[in-house]
C-alpha atoms as a PDB file:
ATOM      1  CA  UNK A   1     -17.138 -80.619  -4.471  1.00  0.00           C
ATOM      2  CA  UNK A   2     -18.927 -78.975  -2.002  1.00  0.00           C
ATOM      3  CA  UNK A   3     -20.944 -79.988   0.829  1.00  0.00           C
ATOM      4  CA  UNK A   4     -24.181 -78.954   2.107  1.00  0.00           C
ATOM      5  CA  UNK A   5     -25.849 -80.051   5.182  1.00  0.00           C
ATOM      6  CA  UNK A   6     -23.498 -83.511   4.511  1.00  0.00           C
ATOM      7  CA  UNK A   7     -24.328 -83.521   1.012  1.00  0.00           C
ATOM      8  CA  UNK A   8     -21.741 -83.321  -1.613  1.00  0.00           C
ATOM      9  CA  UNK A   9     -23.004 -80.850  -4.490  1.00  0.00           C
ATOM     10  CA  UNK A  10     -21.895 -80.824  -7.946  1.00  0.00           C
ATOM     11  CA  UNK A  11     -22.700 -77.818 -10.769  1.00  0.00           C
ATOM     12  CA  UNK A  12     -22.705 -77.727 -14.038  1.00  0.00           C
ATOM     13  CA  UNK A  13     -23.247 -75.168 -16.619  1.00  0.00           C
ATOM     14  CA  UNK A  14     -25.607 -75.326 -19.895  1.00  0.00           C
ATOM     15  CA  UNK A  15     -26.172 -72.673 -22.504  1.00  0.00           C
ATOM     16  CA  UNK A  16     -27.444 -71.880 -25.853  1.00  0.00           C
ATOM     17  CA  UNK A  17     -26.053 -71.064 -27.937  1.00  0.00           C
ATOM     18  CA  UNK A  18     -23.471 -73.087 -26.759  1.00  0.00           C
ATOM     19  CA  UNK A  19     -20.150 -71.009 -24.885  1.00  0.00           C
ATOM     20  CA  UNK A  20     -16.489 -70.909 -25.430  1.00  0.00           C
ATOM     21  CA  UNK A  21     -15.047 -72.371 -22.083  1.00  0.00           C
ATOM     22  CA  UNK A  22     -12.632 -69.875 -22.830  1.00  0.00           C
ATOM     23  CA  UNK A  23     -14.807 -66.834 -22.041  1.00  0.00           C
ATOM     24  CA  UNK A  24     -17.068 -68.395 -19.749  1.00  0.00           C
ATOM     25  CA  UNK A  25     -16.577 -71.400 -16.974  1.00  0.00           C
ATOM     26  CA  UNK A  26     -17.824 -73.289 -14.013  1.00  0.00           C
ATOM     27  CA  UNK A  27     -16.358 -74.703 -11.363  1.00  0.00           C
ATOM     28  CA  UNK A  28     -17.704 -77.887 -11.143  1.00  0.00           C
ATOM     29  CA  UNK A  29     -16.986 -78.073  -7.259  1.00  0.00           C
ATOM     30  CA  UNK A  30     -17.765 -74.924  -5.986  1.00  0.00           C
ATOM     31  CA  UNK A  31     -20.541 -73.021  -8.664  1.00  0.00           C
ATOM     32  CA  UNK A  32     -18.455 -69.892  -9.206  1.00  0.00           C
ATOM     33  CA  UNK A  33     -18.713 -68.654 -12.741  1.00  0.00           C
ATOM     34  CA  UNK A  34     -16.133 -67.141 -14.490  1.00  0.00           C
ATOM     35  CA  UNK A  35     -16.445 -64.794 -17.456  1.00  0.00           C
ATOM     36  CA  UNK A  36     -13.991 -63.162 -19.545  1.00  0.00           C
ATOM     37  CA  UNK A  37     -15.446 -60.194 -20.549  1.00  0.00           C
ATOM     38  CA  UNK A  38     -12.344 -58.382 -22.527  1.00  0.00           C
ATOM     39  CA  UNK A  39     -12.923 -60.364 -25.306  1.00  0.00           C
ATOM     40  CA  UNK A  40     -13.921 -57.937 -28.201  1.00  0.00           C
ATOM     41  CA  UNK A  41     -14.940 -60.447 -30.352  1.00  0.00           C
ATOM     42  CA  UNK A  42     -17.704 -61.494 -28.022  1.00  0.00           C
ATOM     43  CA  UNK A  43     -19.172 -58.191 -27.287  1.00  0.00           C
ATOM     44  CA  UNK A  44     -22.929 -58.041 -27.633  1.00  0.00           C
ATOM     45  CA  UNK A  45     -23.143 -61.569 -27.506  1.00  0.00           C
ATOM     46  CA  UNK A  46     -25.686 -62.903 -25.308  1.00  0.00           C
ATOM     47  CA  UNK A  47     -26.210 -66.696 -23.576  1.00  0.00           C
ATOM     48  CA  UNK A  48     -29.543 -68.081 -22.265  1.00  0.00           C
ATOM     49  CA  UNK A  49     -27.893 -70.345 -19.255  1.00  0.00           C
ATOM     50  CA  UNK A  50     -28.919 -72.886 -17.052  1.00  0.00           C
ATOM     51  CA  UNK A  51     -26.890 -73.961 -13.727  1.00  0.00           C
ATOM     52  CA  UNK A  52     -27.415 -77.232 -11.953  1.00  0.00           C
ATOM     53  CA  UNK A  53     -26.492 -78.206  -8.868  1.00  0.00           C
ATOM     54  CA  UNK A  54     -26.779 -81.845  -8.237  1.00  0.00           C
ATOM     55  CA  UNK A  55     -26.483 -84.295  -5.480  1.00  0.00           C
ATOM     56  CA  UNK A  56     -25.467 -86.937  -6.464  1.00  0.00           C
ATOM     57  CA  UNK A  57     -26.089 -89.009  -3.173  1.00  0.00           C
ATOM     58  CA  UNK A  58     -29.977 -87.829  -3.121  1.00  0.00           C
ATOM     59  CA  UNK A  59     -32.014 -90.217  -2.380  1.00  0.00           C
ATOM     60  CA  UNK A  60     -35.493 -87.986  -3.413  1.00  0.00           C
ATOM     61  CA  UNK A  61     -37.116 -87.713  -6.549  1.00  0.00           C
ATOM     62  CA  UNK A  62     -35.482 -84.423  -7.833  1.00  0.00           C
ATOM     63  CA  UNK A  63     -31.448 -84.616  -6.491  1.00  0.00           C
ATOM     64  CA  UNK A  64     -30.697 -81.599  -8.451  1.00  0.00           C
ATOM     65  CA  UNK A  65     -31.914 -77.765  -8.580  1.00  0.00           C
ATOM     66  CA  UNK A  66     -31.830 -75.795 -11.741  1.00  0.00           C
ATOM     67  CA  UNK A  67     -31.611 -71.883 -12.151  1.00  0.00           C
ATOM     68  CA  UNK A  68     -32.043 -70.028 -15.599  1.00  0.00           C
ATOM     69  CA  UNK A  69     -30.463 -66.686 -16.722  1.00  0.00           C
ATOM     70  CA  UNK A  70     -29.046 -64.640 -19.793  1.00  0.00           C
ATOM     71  CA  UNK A  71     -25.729 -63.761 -19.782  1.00  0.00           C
ATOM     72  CA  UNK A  72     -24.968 -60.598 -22.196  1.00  0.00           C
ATOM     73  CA  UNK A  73     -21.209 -60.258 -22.573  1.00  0.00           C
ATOM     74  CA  UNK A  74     -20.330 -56.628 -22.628  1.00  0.00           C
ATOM     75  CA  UNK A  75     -16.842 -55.812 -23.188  1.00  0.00           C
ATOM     76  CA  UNK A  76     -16.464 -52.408 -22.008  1.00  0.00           C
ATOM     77  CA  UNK A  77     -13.091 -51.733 -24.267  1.00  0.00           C
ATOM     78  CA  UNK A  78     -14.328 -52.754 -27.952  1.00  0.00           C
ATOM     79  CA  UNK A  79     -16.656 -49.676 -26.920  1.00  0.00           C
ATOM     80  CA  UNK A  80     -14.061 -47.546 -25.827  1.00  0.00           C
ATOM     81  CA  UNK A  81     -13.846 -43.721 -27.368  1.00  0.00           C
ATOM     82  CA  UNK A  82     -10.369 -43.359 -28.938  1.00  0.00           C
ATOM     83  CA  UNK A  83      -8.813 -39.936 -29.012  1.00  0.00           C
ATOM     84  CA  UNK A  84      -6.432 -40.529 -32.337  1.00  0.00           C
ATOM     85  CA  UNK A  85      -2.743 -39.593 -31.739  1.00  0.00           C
ATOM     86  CA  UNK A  86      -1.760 -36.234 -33.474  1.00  0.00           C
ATOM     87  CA  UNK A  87       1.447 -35.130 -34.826  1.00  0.00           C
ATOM     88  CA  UNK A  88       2.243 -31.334 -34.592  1.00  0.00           C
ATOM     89  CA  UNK A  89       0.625 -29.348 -37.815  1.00  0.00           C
ATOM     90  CA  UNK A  90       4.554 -29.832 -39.109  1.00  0.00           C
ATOM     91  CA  UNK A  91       5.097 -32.433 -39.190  1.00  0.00           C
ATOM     92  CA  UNK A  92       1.149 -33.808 -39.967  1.00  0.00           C
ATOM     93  CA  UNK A  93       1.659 -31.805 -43.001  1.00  0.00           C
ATOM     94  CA  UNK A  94       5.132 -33.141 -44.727  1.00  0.00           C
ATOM     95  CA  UNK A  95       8.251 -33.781 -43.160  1.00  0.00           C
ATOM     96  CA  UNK A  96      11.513 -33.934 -45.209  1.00  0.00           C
ATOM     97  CA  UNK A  97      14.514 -35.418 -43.863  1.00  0.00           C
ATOM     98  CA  UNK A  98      18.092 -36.947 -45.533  1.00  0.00           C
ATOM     99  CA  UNK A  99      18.083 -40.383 -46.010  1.00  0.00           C
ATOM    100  CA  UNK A 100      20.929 -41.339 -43.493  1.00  0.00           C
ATOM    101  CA  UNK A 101      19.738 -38.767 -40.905  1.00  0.00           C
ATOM    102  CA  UNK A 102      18.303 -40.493 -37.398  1.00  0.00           C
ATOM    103  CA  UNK A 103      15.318 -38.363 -36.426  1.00  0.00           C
ATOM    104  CA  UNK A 104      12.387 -38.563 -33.785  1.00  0.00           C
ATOM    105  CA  UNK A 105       9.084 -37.336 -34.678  1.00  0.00           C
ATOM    106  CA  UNK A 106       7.041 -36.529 -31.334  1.00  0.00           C
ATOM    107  CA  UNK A 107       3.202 -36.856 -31.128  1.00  0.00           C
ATOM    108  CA  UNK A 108       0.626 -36.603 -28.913  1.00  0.00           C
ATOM    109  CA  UNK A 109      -0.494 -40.513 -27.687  1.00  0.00           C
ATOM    110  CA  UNK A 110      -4.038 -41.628 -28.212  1.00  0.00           C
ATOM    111  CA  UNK A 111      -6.627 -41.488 -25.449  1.00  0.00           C
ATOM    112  CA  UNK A 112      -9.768 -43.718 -24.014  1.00  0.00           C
ATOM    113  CA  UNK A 113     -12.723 -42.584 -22.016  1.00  0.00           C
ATOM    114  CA  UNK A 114     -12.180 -45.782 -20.461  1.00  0.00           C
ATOM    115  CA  UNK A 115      -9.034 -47.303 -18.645  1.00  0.00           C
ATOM    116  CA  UNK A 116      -8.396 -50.523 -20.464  1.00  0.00           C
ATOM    117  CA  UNK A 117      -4.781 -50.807 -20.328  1.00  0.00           C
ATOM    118  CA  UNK A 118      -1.961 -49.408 -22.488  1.00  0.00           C
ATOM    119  CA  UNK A 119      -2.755 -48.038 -26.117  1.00  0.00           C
ATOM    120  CA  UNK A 120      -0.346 -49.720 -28.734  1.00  0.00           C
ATOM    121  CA  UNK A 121       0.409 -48.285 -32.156  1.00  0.00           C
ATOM    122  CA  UNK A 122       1.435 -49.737 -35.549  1.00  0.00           C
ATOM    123  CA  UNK A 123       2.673 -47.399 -38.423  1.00  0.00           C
ATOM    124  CA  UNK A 124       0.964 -48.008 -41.456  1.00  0.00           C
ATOM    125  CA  UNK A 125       1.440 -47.427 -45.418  1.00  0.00           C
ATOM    126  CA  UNK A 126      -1.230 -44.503 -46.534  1.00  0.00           C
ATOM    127  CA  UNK A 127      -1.134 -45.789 -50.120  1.00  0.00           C
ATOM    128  CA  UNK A 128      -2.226 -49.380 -49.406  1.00  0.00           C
ATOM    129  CA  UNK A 129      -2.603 -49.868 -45.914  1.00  0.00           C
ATOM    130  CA  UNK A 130      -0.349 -52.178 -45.249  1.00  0.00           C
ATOM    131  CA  UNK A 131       1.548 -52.280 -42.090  1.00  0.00           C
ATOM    132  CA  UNK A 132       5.511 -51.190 -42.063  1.00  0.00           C
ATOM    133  CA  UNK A 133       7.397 -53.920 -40.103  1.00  0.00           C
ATOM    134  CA  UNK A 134      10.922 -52.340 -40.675  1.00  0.00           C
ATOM    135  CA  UNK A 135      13.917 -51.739 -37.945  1.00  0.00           C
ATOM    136  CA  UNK A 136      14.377 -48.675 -39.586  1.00  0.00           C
ATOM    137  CA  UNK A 137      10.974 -47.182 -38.172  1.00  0.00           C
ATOM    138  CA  UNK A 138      10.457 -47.645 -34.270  1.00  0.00           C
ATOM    139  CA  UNK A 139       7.373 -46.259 -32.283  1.00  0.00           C
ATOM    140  CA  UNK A 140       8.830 -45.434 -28.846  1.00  0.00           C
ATOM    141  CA  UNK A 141       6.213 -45.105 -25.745  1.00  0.00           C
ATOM    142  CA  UNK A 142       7.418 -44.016 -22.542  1.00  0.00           C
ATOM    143  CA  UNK A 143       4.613 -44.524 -19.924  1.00  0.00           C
ATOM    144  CA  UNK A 144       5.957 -41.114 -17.833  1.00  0.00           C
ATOM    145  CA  UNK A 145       4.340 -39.415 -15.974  1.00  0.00           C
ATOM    146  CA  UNK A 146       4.113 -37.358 -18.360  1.00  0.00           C
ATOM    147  CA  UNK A 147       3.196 -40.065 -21.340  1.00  0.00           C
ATOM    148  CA  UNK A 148       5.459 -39.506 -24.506  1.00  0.00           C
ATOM    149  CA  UNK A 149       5.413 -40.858 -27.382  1.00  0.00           C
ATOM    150  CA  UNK A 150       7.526 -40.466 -30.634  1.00  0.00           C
ATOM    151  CA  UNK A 151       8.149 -42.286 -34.282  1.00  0.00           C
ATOM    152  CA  UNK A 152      11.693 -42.937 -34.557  1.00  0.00           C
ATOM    153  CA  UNK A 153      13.660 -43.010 -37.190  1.00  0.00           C
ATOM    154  CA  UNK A 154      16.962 -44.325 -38.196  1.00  0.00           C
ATOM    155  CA  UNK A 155      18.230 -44.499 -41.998  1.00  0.00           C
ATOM    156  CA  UNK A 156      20.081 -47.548 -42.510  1.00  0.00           C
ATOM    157  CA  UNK A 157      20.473 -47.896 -46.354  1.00  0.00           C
ATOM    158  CA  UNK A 158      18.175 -46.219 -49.443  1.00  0.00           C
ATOM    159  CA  UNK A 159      14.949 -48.702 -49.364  1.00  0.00           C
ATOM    160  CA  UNK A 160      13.279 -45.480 -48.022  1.00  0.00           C
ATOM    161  CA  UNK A 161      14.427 -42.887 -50.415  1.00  0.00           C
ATOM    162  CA  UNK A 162      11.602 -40.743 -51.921  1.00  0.00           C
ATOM    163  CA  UNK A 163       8.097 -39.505 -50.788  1.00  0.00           C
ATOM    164  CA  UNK A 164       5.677 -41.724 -48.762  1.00  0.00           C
ATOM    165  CA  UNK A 165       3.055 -40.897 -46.732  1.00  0.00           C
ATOM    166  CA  UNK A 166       2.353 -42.619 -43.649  1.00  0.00           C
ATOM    167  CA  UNK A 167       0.059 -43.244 -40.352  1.00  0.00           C
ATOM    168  CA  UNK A 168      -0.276 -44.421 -36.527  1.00  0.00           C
END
């Protein structure tokens, strides 16, 4: 709690609609206000909030103070320009390789206008979408200076045999 001229002050934290104390708290003792604002899912979303700081030893009519405010949580990253990663023209095109051959497939790594951390990649299934969880593929990211990045191969038995077309 904290104390004010000898008086022990409390806060609390109201809001509607009401907030995820996951993205946004209050410490009760000393007012701060924490918000998480990397949370994509709550971009755009805004809060009309009220903070009260009471006393709970008051002895007057009104022991507690209220201020109102809207909170608009902006995350910064679900608004991020994404440069897409790019293969060389080869390679984008068709690549043909043996089965049981180990290979490494370099590409240029995405970018962001913004710095929000490192970019991750998933390979994906062009003819339904679906994401390839397989040891046989590997995306390897080496942070550099300079950044490289590369889809690795390694042909471990014939699931893999014919044409597919895939995506980062």
């Amino acid at each position: 709690m904290q104390t004010i001229n000898f008086c022990t002050i409390t806060y609390t934290l109201t809001s509607t609609p009401a907030f995820d104390p996951t993205v946004v708290s209050i410490d009760a003792a000393t007012g701060i206000i924490t918000v998480d604002e990397n949370l994509a899912s709550y971009n755009g979303i805004s809060y009309s909030m009220t903070i009260t700081a009471t006393d709970a030893e008051s002895t007057s009519g009104s022991p507690s103070a209220t201020f109102a405010f809207v909170l608009t949580l902006d995350a910064a990253c679900a608004i991020a320009t994404l440069t897409p990663p790019a293969f060389a023209p080869t390679y984008a095109i068709a690549y043909t390789k043996d089965i049981w051959d180990s290979f490494s497939l370099p590409f240029t790594p995405a970018s962001s206008d913004l710095d929000c951390g490192a970019i991750t990649y998933k390979l994906f299934l062009a003819s339904d979408d679906s994401e390839v969880i397989d040891p046989v593929f590997t995306i390897t990211v080496n942070a550099g200076p300079p950044i490289t990045t590369s889809l690795d191969v390694t042909g471990t038995d014939l699931s893999f045999e014919g044409t597919e077309t895939y995506y980062i």
